[in-house]
C-alpha atoms as a PDB file:
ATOM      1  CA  UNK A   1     142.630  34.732  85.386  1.00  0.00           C
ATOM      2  CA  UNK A   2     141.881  35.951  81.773  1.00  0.00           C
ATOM      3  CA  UNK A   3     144.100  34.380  79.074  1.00  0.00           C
ATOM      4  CA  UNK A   4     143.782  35.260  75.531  1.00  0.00           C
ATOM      5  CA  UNK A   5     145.094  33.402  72.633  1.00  0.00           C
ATOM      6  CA  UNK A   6     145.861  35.130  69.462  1.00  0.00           C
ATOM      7  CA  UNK A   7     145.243  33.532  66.267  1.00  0.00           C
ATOM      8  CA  UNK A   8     147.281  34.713  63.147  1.00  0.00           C
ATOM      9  CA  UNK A   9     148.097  33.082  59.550  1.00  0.00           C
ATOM     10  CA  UNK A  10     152.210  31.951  58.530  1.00  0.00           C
ATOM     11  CA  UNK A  11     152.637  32.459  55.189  1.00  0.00           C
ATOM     12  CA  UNK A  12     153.839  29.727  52.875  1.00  0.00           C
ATOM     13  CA  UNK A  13     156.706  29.545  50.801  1.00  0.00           C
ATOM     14  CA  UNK A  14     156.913  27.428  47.739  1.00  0.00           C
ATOM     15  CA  UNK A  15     158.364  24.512  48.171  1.00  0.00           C
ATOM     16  CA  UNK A  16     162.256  24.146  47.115  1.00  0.00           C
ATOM     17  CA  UNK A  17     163.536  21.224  45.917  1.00  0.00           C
ATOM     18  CA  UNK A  18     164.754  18.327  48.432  1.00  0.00           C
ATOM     19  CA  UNK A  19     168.541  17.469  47.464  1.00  0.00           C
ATOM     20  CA  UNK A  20     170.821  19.425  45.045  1.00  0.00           C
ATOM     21  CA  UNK A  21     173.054  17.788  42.816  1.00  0.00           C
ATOM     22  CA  UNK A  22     176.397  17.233  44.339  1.00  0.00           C
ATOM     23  CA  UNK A  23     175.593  18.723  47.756  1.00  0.00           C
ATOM     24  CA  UNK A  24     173.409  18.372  49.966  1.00  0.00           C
ATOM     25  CA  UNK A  25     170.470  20.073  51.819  1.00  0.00           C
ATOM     26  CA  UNK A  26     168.792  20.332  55.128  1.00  0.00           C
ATOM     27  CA  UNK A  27     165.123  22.172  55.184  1.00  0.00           C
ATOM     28  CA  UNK A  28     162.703  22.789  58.266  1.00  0.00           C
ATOM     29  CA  UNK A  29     160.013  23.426  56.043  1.00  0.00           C
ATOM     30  CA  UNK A  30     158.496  26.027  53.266  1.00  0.00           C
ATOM     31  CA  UNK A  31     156.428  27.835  56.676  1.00  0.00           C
ATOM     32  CA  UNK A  32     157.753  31.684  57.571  1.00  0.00           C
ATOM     33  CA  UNK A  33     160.930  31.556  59.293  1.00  0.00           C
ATOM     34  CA  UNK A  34     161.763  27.734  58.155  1.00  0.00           C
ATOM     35  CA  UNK A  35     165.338  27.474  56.644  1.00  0.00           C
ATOM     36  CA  UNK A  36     166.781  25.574  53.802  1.00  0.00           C
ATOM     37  CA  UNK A  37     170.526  25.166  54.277  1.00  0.00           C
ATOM     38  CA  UNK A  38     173.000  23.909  51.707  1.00  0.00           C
ATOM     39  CA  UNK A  39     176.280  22.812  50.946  1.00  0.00           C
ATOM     40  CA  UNK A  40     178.268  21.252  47.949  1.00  0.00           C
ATOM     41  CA  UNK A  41     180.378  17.860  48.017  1.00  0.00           C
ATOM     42  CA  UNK A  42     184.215  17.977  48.269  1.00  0.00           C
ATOM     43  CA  UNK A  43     185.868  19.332  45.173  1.00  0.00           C
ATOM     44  CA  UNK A  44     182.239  21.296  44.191  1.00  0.00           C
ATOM     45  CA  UNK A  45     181.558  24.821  44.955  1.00  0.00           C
ATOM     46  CA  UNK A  46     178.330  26.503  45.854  1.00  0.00           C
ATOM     47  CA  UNK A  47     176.895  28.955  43.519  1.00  0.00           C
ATOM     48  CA  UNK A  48     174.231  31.384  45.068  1.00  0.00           C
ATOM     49  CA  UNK A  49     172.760  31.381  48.583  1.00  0.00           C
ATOM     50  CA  UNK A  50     173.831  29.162  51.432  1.00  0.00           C
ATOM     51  CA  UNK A  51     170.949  29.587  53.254  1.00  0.00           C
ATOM     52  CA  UNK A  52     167.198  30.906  52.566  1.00  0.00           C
ATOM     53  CA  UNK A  53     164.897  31.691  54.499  1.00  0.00           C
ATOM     54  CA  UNK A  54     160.689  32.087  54.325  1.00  0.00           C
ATOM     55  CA  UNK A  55     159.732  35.786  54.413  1.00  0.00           C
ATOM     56  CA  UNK A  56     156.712  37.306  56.090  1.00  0.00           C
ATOM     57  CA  UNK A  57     155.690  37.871  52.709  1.00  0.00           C
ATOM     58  CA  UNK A  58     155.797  33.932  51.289  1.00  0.00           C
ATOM     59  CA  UNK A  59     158.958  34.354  49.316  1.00  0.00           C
ATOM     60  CA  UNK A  60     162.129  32.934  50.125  1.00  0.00           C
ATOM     61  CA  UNK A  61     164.850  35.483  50.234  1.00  0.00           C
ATOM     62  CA  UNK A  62     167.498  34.671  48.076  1.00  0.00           C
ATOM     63  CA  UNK A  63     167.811  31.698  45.445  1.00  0.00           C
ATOM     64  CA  UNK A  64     168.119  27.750  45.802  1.00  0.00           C
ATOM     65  CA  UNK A  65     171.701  27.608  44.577  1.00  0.00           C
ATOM     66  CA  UNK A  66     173.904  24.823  42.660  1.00  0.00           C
ATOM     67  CA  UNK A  67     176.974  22.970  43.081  1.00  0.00           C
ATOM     68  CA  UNK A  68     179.506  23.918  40.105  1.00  0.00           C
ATOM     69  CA  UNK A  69     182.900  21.383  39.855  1.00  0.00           C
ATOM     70  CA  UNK A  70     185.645  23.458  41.052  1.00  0.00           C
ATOM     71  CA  UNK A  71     187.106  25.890  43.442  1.00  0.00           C
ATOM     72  CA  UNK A  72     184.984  29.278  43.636  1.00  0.00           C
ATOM     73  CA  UNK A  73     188.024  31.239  43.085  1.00  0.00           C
ATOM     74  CA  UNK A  74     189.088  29.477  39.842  1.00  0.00           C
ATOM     75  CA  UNK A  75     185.668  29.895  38.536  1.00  0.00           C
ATOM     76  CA  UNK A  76     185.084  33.311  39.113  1.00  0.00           C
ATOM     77  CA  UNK A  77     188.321  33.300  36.690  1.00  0.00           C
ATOM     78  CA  UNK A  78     186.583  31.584  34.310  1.00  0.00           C
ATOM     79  CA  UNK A  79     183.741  33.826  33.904  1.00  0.00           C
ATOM     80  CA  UNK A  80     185.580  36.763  33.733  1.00  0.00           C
ATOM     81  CA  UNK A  81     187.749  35.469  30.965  1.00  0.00           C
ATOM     82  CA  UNK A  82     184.875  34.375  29.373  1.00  0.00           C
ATOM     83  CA  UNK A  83     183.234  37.416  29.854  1.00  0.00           C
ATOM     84  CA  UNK A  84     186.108  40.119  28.442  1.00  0.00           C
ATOM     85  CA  UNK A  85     187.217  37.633  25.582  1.00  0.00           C
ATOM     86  CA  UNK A  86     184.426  37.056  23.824  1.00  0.00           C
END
């Protein structure tokens, strides 16, 4: 019986931080395919990506996000107003 094993490099990711403030995160690793998932404390919401991932190419694919006070909806608000009334 012939077996063969095949041999190839993961790329690496940079490493994200560990915790974000008000939230909280769970990582498998900076490897391809590992996953950082976050999520904000009660009364907090999440600004950016809830999840990234390790490309292929060693890059995550979106970016580590933060925990803004507020509902998204009422922030979103915010910015606009901010944004046309300047």
């Amino acid at each position: 019986m012939l077996i063969s094993l095949l041999c190839f490099d993961l790329s690496e990711c940079p490493i994200l931080p560990s915790s974000i403030a008000h939230g909280f995160v769970h990582a498998s690793g900076s490897i391809e395919g590992d996953m950082y998932q976050s999520m904000c404390e009660p009364g907090y919401s999440l600004i950016g990506d809830d999840t990234l991932v390790c490309t292929d190419i060693g890059v995550w694919n979106g970016s580590f996000p933060t925990c803004l006070i507020g509902k998204l909806k009422e922030l979103v608000f915010i910015l606009a107003y901010k944004t046309y009334n300047v």
